[in-house]
Protein backbone atom coordinates (compact mmCIF):
# COMPACT_ATOMS: atom_id res chain seq x y z
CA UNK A 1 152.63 46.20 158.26
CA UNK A 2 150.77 42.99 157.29
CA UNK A 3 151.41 39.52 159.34
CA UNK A 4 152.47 38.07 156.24
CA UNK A 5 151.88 33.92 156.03
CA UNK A 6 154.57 32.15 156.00
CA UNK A 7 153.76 28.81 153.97
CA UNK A 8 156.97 26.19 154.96
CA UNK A 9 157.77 23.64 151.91
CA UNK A 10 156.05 20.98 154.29
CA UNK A 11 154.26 22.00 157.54
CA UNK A 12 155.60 19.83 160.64
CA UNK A 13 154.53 16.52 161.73
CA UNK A 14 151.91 17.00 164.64
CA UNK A 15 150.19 14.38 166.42
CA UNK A 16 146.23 14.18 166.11
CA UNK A 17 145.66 16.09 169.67
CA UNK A 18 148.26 19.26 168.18
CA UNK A 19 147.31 19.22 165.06
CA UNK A 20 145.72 22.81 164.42
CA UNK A 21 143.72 21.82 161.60
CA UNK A 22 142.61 18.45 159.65
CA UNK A 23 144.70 16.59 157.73
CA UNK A 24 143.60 16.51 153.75
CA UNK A 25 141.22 13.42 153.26
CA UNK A 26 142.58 10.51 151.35
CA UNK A 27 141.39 10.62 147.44
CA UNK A 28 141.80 14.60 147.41
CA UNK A 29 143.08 16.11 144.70
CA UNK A 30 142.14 19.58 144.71
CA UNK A 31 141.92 22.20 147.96
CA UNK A 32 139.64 25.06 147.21
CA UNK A 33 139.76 28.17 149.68
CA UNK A 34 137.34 30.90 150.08
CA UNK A 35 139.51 34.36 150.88
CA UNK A 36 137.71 36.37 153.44
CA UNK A 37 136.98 34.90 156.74
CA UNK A 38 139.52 31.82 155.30
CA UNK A 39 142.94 32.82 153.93
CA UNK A 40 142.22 36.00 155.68
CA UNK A 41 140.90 36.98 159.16
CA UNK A 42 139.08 40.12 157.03
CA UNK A 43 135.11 40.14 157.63
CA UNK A 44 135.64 42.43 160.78
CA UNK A 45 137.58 45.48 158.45
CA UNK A 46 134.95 44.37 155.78
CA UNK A 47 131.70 44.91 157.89
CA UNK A 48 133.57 48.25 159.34
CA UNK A 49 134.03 49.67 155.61
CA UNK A 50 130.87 49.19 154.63
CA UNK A 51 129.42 50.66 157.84
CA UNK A 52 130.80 53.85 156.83
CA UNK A 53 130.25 53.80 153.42
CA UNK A 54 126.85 53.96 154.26
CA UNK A 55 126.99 56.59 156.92
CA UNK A 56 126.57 59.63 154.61
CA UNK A 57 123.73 58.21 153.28
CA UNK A 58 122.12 57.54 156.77
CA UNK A 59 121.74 53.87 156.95
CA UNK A 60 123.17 52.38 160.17
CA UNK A 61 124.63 48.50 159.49
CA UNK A 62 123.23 46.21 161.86
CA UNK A 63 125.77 43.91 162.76
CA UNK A 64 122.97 40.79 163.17
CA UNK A 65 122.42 41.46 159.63
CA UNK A 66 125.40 41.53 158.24
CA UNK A 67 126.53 38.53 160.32
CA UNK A 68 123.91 36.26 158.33
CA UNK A 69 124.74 37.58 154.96
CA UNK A 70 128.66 37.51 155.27
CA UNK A 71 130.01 35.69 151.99
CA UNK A 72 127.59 37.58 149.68
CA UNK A 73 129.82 40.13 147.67
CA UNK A 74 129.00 43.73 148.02
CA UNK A 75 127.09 44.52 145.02
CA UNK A 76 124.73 41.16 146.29
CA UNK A 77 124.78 42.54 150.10
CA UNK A 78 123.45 46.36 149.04
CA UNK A 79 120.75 44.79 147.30
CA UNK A 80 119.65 42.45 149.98
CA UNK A 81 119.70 45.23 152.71
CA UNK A 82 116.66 46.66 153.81
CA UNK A 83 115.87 49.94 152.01
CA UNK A 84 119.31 49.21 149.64
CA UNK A 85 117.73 48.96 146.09
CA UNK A 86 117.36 53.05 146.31
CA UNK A 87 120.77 53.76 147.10
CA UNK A 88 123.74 54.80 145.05
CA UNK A 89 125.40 50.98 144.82
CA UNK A 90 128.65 52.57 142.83
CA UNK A 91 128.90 55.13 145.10
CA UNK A 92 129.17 53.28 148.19
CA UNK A 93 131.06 50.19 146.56
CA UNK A 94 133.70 53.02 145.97
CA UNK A 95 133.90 54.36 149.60
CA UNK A 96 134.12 50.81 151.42
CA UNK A 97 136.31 49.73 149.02
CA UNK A 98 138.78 52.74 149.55
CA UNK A 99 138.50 52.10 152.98
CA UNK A 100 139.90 48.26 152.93
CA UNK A 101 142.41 48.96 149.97
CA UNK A 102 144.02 52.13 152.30
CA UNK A 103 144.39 49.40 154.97
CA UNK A 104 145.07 46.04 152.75
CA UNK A 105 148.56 46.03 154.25
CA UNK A 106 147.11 45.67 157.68
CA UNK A 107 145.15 42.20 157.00
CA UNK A 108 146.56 38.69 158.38
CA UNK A 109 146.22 34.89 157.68
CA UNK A 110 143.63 32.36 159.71
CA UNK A 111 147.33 30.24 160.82
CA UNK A 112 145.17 26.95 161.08
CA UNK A 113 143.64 27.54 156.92
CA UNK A 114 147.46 28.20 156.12
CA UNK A 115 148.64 25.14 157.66
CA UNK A 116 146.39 22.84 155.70
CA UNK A 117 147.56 24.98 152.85
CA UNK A 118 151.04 24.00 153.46
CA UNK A 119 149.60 20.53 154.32
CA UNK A 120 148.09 20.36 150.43
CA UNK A 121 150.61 21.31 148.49
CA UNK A 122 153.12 19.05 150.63
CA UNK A 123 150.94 16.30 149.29
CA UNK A 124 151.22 17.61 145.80
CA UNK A 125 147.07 18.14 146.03
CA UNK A 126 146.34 21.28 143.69
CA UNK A 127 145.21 24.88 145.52
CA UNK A 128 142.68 27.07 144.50
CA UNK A 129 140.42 29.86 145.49
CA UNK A 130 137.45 30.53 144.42
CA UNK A 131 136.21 33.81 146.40
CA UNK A 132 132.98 36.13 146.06
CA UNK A 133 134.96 39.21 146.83
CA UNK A 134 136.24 41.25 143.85
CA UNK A 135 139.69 41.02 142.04
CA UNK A 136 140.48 44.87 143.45
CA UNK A 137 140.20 43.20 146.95
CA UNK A 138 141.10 39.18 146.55
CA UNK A 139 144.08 40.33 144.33
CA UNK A 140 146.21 42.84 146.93
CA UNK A 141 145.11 40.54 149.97
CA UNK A 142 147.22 37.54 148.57
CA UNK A 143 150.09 40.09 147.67
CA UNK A 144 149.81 41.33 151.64
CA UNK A 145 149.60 37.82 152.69
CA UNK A 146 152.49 36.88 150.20
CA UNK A 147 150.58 33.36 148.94
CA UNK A 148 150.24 34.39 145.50
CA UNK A 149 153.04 31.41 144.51
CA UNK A 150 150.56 28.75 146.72
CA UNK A 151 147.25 28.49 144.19
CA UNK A 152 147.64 26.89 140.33
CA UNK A 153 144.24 29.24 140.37
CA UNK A 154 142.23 32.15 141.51
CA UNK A 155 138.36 32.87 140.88
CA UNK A 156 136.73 36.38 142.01
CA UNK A 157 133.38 37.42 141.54
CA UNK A 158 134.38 39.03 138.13
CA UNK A 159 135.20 35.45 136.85
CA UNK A 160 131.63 33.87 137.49
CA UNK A 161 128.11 34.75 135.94
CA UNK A 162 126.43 34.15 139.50
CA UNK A 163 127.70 34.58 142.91
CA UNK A 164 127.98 32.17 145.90
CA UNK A 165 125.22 30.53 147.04
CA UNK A 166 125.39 29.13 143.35
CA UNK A 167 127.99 26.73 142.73
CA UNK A 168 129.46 28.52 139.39
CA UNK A 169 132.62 29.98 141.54
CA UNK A 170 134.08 26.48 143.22
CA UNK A 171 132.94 24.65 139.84
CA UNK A 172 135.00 27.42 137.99
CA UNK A 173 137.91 26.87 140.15
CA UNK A 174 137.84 22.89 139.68
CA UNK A 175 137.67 23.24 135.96
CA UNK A 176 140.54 25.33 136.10
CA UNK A 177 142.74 23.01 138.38
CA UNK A 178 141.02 20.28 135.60
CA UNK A 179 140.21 18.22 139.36
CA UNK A 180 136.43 16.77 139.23
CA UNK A 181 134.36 18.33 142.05
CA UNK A 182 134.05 15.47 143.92
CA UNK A 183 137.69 15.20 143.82
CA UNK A 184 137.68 18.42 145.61
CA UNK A 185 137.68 20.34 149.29
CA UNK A 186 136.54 23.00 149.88
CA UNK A 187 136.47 25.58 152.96
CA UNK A 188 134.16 28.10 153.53
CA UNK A 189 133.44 29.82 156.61
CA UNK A 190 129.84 31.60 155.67
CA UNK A 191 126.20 29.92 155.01
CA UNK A 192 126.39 30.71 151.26
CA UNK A 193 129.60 29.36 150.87
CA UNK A 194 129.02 26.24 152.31
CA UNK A 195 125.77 25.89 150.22
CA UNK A 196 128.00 26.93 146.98
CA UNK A 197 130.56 24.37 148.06
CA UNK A 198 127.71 21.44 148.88
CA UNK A 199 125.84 22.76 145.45
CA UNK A 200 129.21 22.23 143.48
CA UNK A 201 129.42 18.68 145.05
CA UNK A 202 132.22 18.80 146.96
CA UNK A 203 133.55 17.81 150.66
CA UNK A 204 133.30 20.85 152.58
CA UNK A 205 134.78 21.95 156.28
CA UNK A 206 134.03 25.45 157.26
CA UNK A 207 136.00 27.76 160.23
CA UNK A 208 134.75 28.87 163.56
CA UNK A 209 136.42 31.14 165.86
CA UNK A 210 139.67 31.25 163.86
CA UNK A 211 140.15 27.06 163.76
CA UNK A 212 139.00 24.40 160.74
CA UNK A 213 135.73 22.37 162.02
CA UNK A 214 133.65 19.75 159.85
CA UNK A 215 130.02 21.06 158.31
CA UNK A 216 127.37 18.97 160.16
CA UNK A 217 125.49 16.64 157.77
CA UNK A 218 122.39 18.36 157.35
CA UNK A 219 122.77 20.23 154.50
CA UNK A 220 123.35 24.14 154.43
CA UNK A 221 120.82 26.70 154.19
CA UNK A 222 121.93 29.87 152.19
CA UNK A 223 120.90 32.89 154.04
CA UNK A 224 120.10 34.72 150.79
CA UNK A 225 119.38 33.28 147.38
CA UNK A 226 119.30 35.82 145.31
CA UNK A 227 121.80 35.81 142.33
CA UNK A 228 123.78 39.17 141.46
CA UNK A 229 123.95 38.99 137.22
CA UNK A 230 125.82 42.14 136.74
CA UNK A 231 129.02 42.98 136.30
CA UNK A 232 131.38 43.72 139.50
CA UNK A 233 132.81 46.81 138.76
């Protein structure tokens, strides 16, 4: 059974040295969230599924790897990986996918990301979120995390011409709230995301080891740059 987040009407007052995550910055009008790694503590059953989606065809995931190219969505990663262009990309898309849908119930909320989720829309600032992962994934993972009722919007990787580390998916997801970017924050815990974010011009704070932290000012390098023009499937 999922750890299901529980999103109170208006999060309780903490002081500054309780507070699990940051308050939402003055002159913010829009929160955008990335899903996995964000909403949802999911990049460990992510890297496991595609690990064995790859097994029958003999290519062993290197964690290192995958680690630097987390954000990308899967169609983007099996491209990128050494030796991927010859393999079957539908094929194994279908295998890791079964593998996190037969376990979708399982997945559960980053508490400090939901907090200043309940902290936003206490505020009355707009939620969004504007993820790289597919609607078959992004879609059941709110319904397991019940927070479907918390975002006016929701972008997947179906709902952009070009993946994260271009900015199309947060600038989507502001044009749908109808907030300017740079009215906008958003959270991203991998490399490409934060580029995406920084691309899109918006504030940006990322997560690290399950709590919200600011980006440092230099700005981020994506780890791959290559855009994915096809079609999710």
């Amino acid at each position: 059974m999922s750890t299901a987040a529980r999103l109170p009407l208006c999060p309780p007052d903490r002081s500054a040295e309780t507070r699990c995550s940051p308050t939402v910055p003055e002159g913010v009008e829009a929160l955008i969230l990335d899903f996995d790694g964000v909403l949802a503590d999911t990049v460990g059953r992510h890297e496991a599924a595609l690990r064995a989606a790859l097994q029958p065809y003999g290519v062993d995931l290197d964690s290192g790897w995958y680690s630097r190219h987390v954000g990308l969505s899967i169609h983007d990663l099996l491209a990128a990986l050494p030796g991927g262009r010859s393999l079957p990309h539908d094929e194994i898309v279908q295998r890791s996918r079964g593998h996190l849908l037969a376990s979708v119930h399982t997945i559960t909320p980053i508490p400090c990301v939901v907090e200043l989720l309940g902290q936003a829309r206490c505020a009355g600032v707009l939620c969004a979120v504007a993820s790289g992962a597919s609607r078959l994934l992004v879609d059941p993972g709110l319904d397991a995390l019940r927070l479907n009722e918390a975002f006016a919007a929701v972008v997947r990787r179906e709902d952009a011409v070009h993946g994260k580390p271009d900015p199309e998916l947060f600038l989507t997801a502001a044009r749908r709230l109808g907030i300017a970017p740079d009215r906008c924050l958003a959270v991203d815990d991998a490399p490409d995301g934060i580029a995406s974010a920084r691309a899109a011009g918006m504030q940006v704070i990322t997560v690290v080891g399950g709590h919200l932290t600011p980006v440092g000012e230099q700005p981020a390098q994506p780890v791959a740059s290559r855009q994915q023009t096809e079609p999710i499937r």
